[in-house]
N, C-alpha and C. Protein backbone atom coordinates (compact mmCIF):
# COMPACT_ATOMS: atom_id res chain seq x y z
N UNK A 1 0.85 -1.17 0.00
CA UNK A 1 0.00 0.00 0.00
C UNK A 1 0.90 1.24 0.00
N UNK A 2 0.96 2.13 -0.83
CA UNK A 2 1.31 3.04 -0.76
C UNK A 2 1.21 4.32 0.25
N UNK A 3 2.28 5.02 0.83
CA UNK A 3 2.31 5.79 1.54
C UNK A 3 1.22 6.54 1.59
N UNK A 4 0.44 7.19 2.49
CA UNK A 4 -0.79 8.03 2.85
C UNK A 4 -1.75 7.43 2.72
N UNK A 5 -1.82 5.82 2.58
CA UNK A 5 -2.87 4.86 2.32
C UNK A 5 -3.15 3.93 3.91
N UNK A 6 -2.05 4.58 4.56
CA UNK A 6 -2.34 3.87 5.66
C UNK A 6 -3.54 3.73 6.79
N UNK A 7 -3.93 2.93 7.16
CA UNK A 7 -4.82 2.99 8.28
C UNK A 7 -4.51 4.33 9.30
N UNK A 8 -5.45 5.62 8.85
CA UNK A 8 -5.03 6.51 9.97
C UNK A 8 -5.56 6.39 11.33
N UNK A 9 -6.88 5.59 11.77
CA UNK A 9 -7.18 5.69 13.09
C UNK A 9 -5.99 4.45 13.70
N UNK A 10 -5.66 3.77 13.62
CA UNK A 10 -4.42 3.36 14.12
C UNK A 10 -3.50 4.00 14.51
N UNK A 11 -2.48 4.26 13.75
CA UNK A 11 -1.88 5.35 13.70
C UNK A 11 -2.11 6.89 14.60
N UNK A 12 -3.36 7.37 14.38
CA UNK A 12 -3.72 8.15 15.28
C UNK A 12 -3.98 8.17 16.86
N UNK A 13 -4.69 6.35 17.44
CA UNK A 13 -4.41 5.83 18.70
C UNK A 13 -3.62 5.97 19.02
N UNK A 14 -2.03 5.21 18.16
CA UNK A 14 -1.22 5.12 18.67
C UNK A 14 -0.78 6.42 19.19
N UNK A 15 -0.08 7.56 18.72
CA UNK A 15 0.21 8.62 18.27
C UNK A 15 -0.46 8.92 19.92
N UNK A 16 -2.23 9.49 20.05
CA UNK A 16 -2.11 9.49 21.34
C UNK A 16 -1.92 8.68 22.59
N UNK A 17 -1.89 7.12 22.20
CA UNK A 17 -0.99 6.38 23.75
C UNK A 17 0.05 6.60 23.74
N UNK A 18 0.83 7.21 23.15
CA UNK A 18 2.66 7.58 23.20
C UNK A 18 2.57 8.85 23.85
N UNK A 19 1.44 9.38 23.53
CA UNK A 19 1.83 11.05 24.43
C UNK A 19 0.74 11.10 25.56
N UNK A 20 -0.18 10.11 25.89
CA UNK A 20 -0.86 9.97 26.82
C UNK A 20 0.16 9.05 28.42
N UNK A 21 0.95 8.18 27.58
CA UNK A 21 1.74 7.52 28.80
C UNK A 21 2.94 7.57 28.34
N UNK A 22 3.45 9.09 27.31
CA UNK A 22 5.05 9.48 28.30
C UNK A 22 5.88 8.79 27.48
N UNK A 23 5.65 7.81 26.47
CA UNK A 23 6.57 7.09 25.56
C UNK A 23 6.64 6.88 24.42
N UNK A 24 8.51 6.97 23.81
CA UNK A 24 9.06 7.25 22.78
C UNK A 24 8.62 6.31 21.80
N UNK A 25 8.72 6.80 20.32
CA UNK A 25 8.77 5.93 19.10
C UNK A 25 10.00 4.55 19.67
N UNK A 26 10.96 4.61 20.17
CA UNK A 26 11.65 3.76 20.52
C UNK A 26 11.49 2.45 21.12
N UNK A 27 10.64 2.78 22.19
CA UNK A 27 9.81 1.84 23.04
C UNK A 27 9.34 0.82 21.99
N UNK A 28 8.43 1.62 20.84
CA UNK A 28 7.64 0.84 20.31
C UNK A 28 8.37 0.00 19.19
N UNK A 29 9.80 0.80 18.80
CA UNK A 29 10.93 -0.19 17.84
C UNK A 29 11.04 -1.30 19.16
N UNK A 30 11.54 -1.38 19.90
CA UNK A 30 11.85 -2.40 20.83
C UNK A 30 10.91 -3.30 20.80
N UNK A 31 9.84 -3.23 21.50
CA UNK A 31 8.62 -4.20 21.67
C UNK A 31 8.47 -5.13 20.82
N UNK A 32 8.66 -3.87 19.34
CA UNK A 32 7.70 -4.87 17.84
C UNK A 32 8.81 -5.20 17.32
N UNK A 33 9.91 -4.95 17.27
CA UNK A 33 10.92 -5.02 16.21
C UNK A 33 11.14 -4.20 15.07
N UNK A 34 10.31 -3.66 14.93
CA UNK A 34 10.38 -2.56 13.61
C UNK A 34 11.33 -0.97 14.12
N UNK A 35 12.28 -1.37 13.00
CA UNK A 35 12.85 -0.32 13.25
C UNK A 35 12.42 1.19 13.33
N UNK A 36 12.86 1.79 14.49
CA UNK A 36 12.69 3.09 14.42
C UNK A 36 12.52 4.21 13.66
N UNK A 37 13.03 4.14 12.74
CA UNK A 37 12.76 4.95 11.12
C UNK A 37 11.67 4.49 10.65
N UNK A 38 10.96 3.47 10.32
CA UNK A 38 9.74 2.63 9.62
C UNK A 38 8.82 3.16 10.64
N UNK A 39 8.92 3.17 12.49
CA UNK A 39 7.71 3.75 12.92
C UNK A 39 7.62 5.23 12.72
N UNK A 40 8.30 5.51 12.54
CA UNK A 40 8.63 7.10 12.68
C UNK A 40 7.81 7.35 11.38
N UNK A 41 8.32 7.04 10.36
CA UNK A 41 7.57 7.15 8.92
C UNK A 41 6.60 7.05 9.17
N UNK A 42 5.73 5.79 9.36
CA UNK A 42 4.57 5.30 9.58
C UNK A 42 3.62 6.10 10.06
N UNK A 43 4.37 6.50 11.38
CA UNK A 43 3.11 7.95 12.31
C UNK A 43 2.97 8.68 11.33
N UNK A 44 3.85 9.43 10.44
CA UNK A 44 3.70 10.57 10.08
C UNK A 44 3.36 10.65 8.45
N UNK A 45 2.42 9.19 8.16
CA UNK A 45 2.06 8.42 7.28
C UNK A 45 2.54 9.26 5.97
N UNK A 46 3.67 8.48 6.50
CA UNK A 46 5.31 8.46 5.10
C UNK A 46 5.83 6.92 4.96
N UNK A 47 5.63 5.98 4.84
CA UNK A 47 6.33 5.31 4.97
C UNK A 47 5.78 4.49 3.78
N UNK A 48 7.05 3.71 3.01
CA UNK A 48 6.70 3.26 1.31
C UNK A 48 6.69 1.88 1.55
N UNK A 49 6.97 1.69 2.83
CA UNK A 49 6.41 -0.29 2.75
C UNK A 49 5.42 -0.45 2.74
N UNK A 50 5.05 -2.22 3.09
CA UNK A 50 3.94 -2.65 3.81
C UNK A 50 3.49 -2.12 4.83
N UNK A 51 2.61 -1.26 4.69
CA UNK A 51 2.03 -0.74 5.68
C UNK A 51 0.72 -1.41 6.55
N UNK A 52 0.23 -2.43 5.70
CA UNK A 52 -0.78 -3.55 6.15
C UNK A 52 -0.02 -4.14 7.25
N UNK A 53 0.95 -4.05 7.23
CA UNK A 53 1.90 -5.60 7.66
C UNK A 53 1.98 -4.47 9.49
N UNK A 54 2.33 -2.69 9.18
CA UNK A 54 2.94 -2.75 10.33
C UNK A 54 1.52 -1.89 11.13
N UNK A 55 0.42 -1.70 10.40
CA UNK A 55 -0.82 -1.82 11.05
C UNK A 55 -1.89 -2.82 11.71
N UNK A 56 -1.40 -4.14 11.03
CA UNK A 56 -1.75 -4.87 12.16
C UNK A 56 -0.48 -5.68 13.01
N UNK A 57 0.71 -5.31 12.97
CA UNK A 57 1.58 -5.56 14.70
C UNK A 57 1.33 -4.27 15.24
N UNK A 58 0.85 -3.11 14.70
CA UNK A 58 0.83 -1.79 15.66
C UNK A 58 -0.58 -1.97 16.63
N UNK A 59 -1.81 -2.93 15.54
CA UNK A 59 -2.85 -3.03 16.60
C UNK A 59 -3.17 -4.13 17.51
N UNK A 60 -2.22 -5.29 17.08
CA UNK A 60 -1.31 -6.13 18.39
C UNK A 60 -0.74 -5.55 19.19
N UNK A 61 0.36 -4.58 18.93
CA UNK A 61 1.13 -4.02 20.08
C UNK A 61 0.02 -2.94 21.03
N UNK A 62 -0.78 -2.24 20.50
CA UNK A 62 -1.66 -1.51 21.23
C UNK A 62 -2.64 -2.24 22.23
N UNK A 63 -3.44 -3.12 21.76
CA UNK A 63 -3.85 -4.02 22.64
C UNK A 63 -3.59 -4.89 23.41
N UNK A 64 -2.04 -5.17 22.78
CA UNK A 64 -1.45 -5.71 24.35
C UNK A 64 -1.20 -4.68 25.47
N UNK A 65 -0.89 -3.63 25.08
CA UNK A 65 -0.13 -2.84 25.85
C UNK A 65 -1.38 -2.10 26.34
N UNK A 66 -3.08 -2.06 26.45
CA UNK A 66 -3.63 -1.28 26.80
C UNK A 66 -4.33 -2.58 27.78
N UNK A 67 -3.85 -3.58 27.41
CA UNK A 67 -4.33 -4.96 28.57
C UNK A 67 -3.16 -5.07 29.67
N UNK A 68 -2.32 -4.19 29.56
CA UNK A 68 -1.12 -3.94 30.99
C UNK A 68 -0.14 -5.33 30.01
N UNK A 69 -0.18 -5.31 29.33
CA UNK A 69 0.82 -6.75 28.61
C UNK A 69 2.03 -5.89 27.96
N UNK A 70 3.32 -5.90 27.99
CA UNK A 70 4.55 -5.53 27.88
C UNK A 70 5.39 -6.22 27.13
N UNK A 71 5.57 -6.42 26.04
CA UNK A 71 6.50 -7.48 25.22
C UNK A 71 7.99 -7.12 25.74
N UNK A 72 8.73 -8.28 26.16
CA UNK A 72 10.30 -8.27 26.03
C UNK A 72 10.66 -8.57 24.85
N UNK A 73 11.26 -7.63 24.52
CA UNK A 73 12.51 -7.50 23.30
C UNK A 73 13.27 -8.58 23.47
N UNK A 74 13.40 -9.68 22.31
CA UNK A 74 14.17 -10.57 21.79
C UNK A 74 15.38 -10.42 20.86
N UNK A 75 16.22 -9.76 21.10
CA UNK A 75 17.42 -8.99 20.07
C UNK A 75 17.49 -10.07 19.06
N UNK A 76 17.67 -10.99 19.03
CA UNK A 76 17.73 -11.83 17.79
C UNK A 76 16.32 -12.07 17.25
N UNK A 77 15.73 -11.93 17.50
CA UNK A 77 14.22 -12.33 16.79
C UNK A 77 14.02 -11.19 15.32
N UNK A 78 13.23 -11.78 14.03
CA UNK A 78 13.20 -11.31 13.10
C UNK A 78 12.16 -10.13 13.42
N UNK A 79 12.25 -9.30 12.29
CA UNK A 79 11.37 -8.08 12.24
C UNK A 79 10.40 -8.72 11.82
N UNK A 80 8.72 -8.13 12.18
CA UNK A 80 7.71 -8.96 11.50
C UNK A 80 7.52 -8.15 10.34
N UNK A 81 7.97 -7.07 9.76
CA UNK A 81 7.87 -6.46 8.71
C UNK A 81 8.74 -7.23 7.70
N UNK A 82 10.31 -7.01 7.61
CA UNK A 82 11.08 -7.71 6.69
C UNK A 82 11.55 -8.73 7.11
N UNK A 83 11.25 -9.51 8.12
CA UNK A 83 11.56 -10.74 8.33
C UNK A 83 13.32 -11.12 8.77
N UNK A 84 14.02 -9.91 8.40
CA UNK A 84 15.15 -10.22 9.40
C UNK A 84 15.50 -9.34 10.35
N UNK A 85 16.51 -9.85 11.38
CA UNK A 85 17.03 -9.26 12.45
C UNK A 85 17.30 -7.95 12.17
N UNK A 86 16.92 -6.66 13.04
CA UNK A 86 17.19 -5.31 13.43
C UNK A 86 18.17 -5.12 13.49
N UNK A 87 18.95 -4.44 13.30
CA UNK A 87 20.62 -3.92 13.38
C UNK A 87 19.72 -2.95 14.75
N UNK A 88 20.94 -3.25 15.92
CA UNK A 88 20.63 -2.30 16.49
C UNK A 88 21.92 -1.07 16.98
C-alpha cells in the first residue's frame, strides 16, 4: 500500500498512547521489532512499505499494551515487517 494509504485511526491511537503515557517511538521499535525509522515514517504516514503488515503488529502491540501486557525485546528475533534481524 502506498504511503498516505495507511490505516489513519491506528496510527492516530497510537500517536495518542505515546503522548498519553510518556513514551518514545523507541519503546515501540523495541517491543515490535520494527525499526525506528519505519515507525517514525509510519506515524507521520510516510512510509513506502507494507504498511498492512505494520498496522496490524501496531494493533497487536496496542492491545497488548492497553491490557497492561509488555513485550520483552528478543534482540535476535526477526522483524515482523522484513523478516530479518534489526541492526541495532
Amino acid at each position: 500500500m502506498p504511503a498516505g494509504d495507511s490505516d489513519q485511526s491506528i496510527a492516530s491511537e497510537v500517536r495518542a498512547y505515546l503522548k498519553l503515557h510518556k513514551l518514545l517511538q523507541t519503546t515501540i521499535s523495541a517491543e515490535t521489532r520494527i525499526s525506528q525509522s519505519a515507525i517514525s515514517q509510519w506515524l507521520a504516514n510516510k512510509y513506502d512499505g507494507n504498511n498492512d503488515k505494520i498496522d496490524a503488529v501496531m494493533r497487536k502491540w496496542l492491545s497488548a499494551r492497553k491490557a497492561g501486557i509488555v513485550a520483552k525485546p528478543d534482540p535476535g528475533a526477526p522483524s515482523p515487517v522484513s523478516g530479518s534481524p534489526r541492526a541495532n
